[in-house]
C-alpha atoms as a PDB file:
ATOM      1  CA  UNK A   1     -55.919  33.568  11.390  1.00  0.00           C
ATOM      2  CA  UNK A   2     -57.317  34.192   7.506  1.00  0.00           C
ATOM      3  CA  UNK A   3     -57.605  30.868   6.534  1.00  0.00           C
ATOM      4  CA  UNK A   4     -59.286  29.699   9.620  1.00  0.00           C
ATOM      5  CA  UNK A   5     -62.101  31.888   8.726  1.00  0.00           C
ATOM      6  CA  UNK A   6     -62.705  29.229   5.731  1.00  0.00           C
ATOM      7  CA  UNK A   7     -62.476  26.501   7.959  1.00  0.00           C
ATOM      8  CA  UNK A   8     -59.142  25.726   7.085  1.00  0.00           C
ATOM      9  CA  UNK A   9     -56.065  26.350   9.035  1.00  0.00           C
ATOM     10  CA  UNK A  10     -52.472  25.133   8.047  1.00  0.00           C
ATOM     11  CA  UNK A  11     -53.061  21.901   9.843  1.00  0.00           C
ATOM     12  CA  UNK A  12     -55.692  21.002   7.116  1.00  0.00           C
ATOM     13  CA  UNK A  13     -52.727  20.886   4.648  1.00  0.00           C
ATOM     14  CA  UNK A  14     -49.645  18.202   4.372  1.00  0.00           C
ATOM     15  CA  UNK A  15     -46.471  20.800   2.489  1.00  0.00           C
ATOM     16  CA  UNK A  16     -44.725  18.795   0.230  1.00  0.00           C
ATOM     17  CA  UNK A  17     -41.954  20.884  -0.492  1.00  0.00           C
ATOM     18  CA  UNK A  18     -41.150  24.637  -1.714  1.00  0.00           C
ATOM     19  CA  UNK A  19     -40.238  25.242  -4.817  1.00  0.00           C
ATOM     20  CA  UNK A  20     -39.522  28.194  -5.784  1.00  0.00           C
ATOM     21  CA  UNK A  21     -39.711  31.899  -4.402  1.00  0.00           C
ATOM     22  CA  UNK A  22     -39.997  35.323  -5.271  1.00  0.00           C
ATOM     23  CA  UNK A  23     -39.093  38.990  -3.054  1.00  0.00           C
ATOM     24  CA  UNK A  24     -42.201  41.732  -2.794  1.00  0.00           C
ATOM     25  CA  UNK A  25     -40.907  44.571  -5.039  1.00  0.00           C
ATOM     26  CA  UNK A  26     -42.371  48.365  -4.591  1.00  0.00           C
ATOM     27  CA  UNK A  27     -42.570  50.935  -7.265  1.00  0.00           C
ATOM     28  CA  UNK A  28     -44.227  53.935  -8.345  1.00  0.00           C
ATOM     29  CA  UNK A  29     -44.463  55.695 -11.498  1.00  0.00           C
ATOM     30  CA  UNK A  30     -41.934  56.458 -13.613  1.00  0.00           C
ATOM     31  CA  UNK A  31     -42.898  60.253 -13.686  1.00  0.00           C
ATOM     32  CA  UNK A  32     -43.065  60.357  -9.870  1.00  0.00           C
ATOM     33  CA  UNK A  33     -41.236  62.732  -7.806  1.00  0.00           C
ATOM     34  CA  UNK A  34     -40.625  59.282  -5.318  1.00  0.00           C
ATOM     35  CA  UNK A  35     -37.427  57.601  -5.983  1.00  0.00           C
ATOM     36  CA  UNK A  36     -36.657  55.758  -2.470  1.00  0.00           C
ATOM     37  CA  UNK A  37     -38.235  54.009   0.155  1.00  0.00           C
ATOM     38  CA  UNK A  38     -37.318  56.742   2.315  1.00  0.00           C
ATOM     39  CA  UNK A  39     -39.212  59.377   0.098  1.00  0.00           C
ATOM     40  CA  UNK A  40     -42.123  57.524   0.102  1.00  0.00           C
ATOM     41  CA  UNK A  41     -42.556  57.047   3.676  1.00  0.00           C
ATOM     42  CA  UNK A  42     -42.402  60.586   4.078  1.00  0.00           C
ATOM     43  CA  UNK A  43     -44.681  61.173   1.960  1.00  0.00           C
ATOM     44  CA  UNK A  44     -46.782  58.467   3.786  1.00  0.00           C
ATOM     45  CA  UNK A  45     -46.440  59.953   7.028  1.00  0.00           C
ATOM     46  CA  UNK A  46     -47.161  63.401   5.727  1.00  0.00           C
ATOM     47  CA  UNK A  47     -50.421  62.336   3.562  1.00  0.00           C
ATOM     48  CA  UNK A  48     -52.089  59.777   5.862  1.00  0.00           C
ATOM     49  CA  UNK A  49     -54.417  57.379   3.146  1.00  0.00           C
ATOM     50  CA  UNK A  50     -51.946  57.170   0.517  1.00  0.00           C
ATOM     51  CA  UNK A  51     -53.446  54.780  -1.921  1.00  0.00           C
ATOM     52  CA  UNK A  52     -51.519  51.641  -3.002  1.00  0.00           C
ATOM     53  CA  UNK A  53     -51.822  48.246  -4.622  1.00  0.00           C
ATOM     54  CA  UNK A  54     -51.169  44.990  -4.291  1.00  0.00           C
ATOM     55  CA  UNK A  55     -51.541  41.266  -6.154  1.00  0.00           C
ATOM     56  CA  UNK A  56     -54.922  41.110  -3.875  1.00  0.00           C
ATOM     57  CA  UNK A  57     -56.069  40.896   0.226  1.00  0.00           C
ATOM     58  CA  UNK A  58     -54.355  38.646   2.331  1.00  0.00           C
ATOM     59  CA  UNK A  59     -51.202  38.268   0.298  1.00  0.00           C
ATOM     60  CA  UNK A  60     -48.130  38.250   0.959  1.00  0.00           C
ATOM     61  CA  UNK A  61     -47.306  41.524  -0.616  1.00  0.00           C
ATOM     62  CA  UNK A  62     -50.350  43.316   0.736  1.00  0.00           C
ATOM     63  CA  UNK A  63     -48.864  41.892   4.617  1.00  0.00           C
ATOM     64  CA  UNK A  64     -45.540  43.391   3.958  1.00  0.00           C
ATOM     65  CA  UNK A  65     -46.940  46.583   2.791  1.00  0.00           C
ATOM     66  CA  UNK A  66     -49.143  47.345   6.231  1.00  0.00           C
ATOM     67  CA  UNK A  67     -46.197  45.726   8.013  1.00  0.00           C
ATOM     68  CA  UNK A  68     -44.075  48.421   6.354  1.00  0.00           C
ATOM     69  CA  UNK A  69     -46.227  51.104   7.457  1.00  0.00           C
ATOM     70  CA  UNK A  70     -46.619  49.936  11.030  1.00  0.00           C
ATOM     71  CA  UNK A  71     -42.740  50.356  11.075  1.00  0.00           C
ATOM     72  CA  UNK A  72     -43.042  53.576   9.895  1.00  0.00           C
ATOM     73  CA  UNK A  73     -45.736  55.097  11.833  1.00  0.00           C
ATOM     74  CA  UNK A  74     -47.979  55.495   8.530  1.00  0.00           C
ATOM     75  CA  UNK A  75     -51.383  54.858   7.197  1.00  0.00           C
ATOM     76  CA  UNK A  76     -52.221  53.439   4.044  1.00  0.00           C
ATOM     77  CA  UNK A  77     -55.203  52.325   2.242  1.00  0.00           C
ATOM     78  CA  UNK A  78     -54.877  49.055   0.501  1.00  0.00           C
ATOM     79  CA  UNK A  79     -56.570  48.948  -3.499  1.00  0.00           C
ATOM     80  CA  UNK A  80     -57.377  45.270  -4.151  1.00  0.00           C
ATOM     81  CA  UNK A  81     -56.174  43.631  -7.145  1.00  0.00           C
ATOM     82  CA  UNK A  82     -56.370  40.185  -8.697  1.00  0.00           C
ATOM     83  CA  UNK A  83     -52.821  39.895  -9.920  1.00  0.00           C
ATOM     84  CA  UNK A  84     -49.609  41.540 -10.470  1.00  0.00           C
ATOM     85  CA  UNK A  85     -50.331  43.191 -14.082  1.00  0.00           C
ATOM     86  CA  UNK A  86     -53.534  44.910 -12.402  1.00  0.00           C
ATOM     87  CA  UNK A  87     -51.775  46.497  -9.661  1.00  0.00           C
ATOM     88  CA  UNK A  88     -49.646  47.699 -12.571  1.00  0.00           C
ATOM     89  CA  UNK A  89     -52.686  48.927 -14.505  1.00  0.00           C
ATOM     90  CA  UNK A  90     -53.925  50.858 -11.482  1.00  0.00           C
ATOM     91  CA  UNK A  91     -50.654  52.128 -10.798  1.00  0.00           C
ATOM     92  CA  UNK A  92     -50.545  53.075 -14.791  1.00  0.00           C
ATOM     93  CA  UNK A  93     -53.308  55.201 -14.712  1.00  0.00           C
ATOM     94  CA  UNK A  94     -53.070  57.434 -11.598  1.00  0.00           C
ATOM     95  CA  UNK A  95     -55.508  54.751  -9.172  1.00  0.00           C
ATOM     96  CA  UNK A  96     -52.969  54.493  -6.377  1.00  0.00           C
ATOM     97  CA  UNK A  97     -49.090  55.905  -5.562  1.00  0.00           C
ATOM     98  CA  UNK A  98     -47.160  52.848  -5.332  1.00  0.00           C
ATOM     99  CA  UNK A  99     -47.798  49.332  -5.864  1.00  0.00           C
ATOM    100  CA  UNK A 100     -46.443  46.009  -3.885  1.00  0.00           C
ATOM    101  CA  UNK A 101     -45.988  43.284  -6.686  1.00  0.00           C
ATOM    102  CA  UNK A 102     -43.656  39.888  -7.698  1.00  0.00           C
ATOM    103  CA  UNK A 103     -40.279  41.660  -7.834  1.00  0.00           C
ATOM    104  CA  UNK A 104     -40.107  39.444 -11.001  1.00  0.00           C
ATOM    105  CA  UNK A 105     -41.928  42.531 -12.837  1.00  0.00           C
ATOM    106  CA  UNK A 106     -39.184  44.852 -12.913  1.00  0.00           C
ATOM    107  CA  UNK A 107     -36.426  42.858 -14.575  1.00  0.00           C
ATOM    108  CA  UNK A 108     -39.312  41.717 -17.056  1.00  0.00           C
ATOM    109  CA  UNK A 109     -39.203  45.202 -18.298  1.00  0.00           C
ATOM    110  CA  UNK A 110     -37.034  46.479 -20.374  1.00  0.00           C
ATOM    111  CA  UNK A 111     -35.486  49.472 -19.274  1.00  0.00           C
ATOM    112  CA  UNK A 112     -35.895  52.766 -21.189  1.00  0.00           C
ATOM    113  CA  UNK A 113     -33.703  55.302 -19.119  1.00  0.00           C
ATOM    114  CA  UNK A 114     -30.742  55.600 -17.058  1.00  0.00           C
ATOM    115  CA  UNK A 115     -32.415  56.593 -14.752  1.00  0.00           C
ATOM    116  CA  UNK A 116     -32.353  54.050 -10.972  1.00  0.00           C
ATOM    117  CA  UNK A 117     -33.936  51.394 -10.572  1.00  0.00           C
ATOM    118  CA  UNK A 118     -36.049  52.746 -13.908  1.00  0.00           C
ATOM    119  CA  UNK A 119     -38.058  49.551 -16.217  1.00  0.00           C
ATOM    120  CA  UNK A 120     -39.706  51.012 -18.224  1.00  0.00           C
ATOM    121  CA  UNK A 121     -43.004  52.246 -17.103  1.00  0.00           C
ATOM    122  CA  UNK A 122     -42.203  52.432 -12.928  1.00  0.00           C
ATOM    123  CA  UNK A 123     -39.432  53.016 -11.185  1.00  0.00           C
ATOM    124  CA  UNK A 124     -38.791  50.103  -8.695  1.00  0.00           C
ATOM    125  CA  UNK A 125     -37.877  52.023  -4.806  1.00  0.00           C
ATOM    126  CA  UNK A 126     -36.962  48.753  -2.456  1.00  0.00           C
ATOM    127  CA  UNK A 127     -37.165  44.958  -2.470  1.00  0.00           C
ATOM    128  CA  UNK A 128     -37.993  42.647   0.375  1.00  0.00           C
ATOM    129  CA  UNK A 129     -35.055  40.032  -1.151  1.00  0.00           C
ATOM    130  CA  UNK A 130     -32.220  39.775   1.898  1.00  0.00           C
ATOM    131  CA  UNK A 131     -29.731  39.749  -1.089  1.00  0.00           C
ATOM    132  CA  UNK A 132     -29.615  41.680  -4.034  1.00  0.00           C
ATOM    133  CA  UNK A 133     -32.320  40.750  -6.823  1.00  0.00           C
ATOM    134  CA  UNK A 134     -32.434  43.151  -9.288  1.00  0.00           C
ATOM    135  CA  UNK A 135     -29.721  45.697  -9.811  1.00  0.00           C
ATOM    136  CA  UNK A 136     -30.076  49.429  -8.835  1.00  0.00           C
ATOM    137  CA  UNK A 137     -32.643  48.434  -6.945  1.00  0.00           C
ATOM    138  CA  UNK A 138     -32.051  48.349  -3.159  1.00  0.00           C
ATOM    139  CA  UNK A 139     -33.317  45.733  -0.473  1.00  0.00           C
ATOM    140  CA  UNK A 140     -35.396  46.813   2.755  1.00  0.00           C
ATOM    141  CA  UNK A 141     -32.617  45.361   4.672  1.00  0.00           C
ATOM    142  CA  UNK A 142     -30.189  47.901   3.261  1.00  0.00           C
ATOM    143  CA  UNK A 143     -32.358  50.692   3.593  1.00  0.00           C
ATOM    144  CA  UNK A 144     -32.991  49.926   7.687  1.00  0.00           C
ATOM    145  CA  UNK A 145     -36.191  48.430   7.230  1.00  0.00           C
ATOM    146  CA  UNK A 146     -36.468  44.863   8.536  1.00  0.00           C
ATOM    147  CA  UNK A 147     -38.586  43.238   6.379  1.00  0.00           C
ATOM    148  CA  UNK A 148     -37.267  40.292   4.405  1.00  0.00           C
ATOM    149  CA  UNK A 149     -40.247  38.276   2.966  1.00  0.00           C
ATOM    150  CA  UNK A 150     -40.167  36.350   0.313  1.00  0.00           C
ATOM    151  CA  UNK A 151     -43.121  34.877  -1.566  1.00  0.00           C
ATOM    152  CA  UNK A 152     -42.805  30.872  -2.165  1.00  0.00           C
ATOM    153  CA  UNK A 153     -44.796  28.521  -4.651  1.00  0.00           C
ATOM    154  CA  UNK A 154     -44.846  24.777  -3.409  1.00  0.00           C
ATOM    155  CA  UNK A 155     -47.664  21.782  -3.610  1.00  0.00           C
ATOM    156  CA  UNK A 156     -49.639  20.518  -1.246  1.00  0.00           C
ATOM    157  CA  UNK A 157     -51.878  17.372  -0.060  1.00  0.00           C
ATOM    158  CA  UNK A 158     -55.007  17.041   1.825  1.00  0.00           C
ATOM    159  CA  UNK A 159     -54.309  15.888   5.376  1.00  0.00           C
ATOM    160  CA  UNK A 160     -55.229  12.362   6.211  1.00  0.00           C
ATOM    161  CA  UNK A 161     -53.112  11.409   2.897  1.00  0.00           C
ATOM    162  CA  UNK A 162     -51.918   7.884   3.835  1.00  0.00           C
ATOM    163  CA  UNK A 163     -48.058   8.700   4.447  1.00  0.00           C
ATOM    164  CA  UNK A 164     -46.601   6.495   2.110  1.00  0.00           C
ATOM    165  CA  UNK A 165     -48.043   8.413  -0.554  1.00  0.00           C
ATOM    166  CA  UNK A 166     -46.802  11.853   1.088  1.00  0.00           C
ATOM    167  CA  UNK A 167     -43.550  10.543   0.527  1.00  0.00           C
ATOM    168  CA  UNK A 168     -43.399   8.986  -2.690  1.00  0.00           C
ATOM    169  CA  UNK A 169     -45.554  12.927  -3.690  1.00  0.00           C
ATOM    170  CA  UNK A 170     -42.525  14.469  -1.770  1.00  0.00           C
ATOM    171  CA  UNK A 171     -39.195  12.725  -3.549  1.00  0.00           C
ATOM    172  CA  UNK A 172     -41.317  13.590  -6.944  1.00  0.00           C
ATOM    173  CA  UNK A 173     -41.448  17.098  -5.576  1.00  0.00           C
ATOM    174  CA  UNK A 174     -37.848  17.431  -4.482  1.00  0.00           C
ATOM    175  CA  UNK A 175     -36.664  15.683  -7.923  1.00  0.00           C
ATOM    176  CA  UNK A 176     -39.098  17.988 -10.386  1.00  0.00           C
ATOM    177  CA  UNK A 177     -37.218  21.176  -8.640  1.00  0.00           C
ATOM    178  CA  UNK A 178     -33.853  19.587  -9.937  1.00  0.00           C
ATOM    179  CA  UNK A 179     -34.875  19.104 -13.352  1.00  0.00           C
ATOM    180  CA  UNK A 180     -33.327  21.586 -16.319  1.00  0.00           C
ATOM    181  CA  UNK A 181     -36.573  22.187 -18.128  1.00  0.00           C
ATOM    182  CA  UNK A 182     -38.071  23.061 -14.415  1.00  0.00           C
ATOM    183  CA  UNK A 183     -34.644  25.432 -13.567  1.00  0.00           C
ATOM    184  CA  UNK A 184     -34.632  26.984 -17.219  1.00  0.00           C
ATOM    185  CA  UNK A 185     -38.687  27.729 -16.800  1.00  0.00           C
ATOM    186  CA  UNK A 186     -38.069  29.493 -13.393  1.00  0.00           C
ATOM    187  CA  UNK A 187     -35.386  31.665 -15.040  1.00  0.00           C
ATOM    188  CA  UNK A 188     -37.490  32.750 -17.693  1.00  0.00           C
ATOM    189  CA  UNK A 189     -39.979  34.163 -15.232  1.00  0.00           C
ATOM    190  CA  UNK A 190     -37.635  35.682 -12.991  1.00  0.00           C
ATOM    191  CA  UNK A 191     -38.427  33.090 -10.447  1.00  0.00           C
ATOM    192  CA  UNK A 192     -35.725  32.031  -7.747  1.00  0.00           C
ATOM    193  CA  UNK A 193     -35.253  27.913  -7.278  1.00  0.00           C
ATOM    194  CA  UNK A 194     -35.530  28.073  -3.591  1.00  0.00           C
ATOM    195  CA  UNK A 195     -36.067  24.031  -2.831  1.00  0.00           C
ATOM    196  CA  UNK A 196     -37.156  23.606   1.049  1.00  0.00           C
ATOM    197  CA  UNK A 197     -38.323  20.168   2.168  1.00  0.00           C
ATOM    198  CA  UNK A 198     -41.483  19.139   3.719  1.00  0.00           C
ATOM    199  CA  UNK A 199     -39.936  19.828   7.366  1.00  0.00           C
ATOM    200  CA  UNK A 200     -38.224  23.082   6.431  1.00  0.00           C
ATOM    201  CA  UNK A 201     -41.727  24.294   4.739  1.00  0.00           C
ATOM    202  CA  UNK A 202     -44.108  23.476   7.918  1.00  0.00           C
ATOM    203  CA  UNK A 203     -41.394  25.527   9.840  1.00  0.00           C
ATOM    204  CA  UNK A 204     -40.965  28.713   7.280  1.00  0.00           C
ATOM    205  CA  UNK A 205     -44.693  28.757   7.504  1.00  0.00           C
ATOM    206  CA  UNK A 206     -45.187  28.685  10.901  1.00  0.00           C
ATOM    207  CA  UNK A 207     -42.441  31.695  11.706  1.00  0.00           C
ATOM    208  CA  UNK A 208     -44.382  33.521   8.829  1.00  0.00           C
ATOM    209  CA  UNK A 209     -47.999  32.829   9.832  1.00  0.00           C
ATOM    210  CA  UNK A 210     -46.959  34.256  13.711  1.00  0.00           C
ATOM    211  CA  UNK A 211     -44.778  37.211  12.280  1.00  0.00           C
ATOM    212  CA  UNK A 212     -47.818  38.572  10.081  1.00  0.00           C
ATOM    213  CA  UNK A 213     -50.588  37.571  12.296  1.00  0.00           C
ATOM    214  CA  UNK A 214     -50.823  41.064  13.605  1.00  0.00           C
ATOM    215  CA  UNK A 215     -50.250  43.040  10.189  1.00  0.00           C
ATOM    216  CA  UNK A 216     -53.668  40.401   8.889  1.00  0.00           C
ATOM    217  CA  UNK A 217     -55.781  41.322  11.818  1.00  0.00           C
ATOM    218  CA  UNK A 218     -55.408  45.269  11.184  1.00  0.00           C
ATOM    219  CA  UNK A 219     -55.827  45.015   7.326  1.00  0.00           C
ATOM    220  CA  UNK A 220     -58.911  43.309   8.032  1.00  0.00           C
END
């Protein structure tokens, strides 16, 4: 539904592979009286327009966020970003309540209290991950949310790319993901190695595309 608006739809696109992946992680501040999931959508529910931020319109993380508070029964007003670290600025300096970023942030930080799910500057509340990511830190899955999303990185090729090529693009693909340097880059960053094939992609992204159609539409 967004892309066609650009004249592209997925069909415009040949996947050659997934490589890697990444959970949506929310937080607040750390000097917030929030500490759960639970908290905040009470505090959602209670103070309809609650301000939050994501890595920018149309993302992943901003979908899972209004698909959150559909769940919920809340209202929310998205705060554009362009990126990760400024959602983290605007959550910094009192812009919005919570943010929705690359769970990758919060084990990037190095924690400064005791305190759950605490890194540093935020305090991370719930994780979209359907296993356990980052420690203290619960998934939506535990917390009786079903929301399980997971943001993947993968390349693709123009369609009417002669097959042949497709495939030869596709092993390279496939064999790049098992490569140490590629493994040891994706553990620096906090980045999960989360391999699907050509096949497996066009069918992850057509289950997502339909489950978030509706979440798209009302965000606008």
């Amino acid at each position: 539904w967004q892309t066609s608006k650009t004249g592209f739809d997925m069909s415009s696109f040949i996947p050659l592979g997934a490589v890697a992946s990444l959970p949506t992680g929310w937080a607040v501040r750390v000097d917030s009286p929030i500490e759960t999931m639970k908290q905040l959508a009470a505090h959602v529910k209670k103070n309809p327009g609650v301000k939050y931020a994501s890595v920018g319109t149309g993302s992943s993380l901003h979908l899972s966020s209004e698909a959150w508070a559909d769940m919920i029964g809340g209202k929310i007003i998205h705060v554009a970003g362009r990126g990760g670290k400024q959602a983290i600025v605007k959550l910094l300096s009192n812009e919005v309540e919570f943010i929705a970023v690359a769970a990758s942030n919060f084990p990037a930080q190095k924690s400064t209290s005791k305190a759950k799910g605490v890194t540093g500057q935020f305090r991370g509340i719930g994780i979209t991950a359907p296993y356990q990511y980052a420690s203290e830190i619960p998934t939506m899955k535990s917390m009786g949310y079903d929301i399980t999303d997971v943001t993947w990185w993968g390349p693709f090729a123009v369609k009417g790319t002669p097959q042949p090529v497709v495939d030869i693009l596709a092993k390279a693909v496939e064999k790049a993901t098992k490569s140490k340097g590629f493994q040891a880059t994706l553990k620096k960053f906090n980045y999960l190695q989360s391999y699907m094939d050509p096949k497996a992609t066009v069918a992850d992204l057509t289950v997502y595309a339909k489950k978030m159609e509706g979440a798209l539409k009302k965000a606008g």
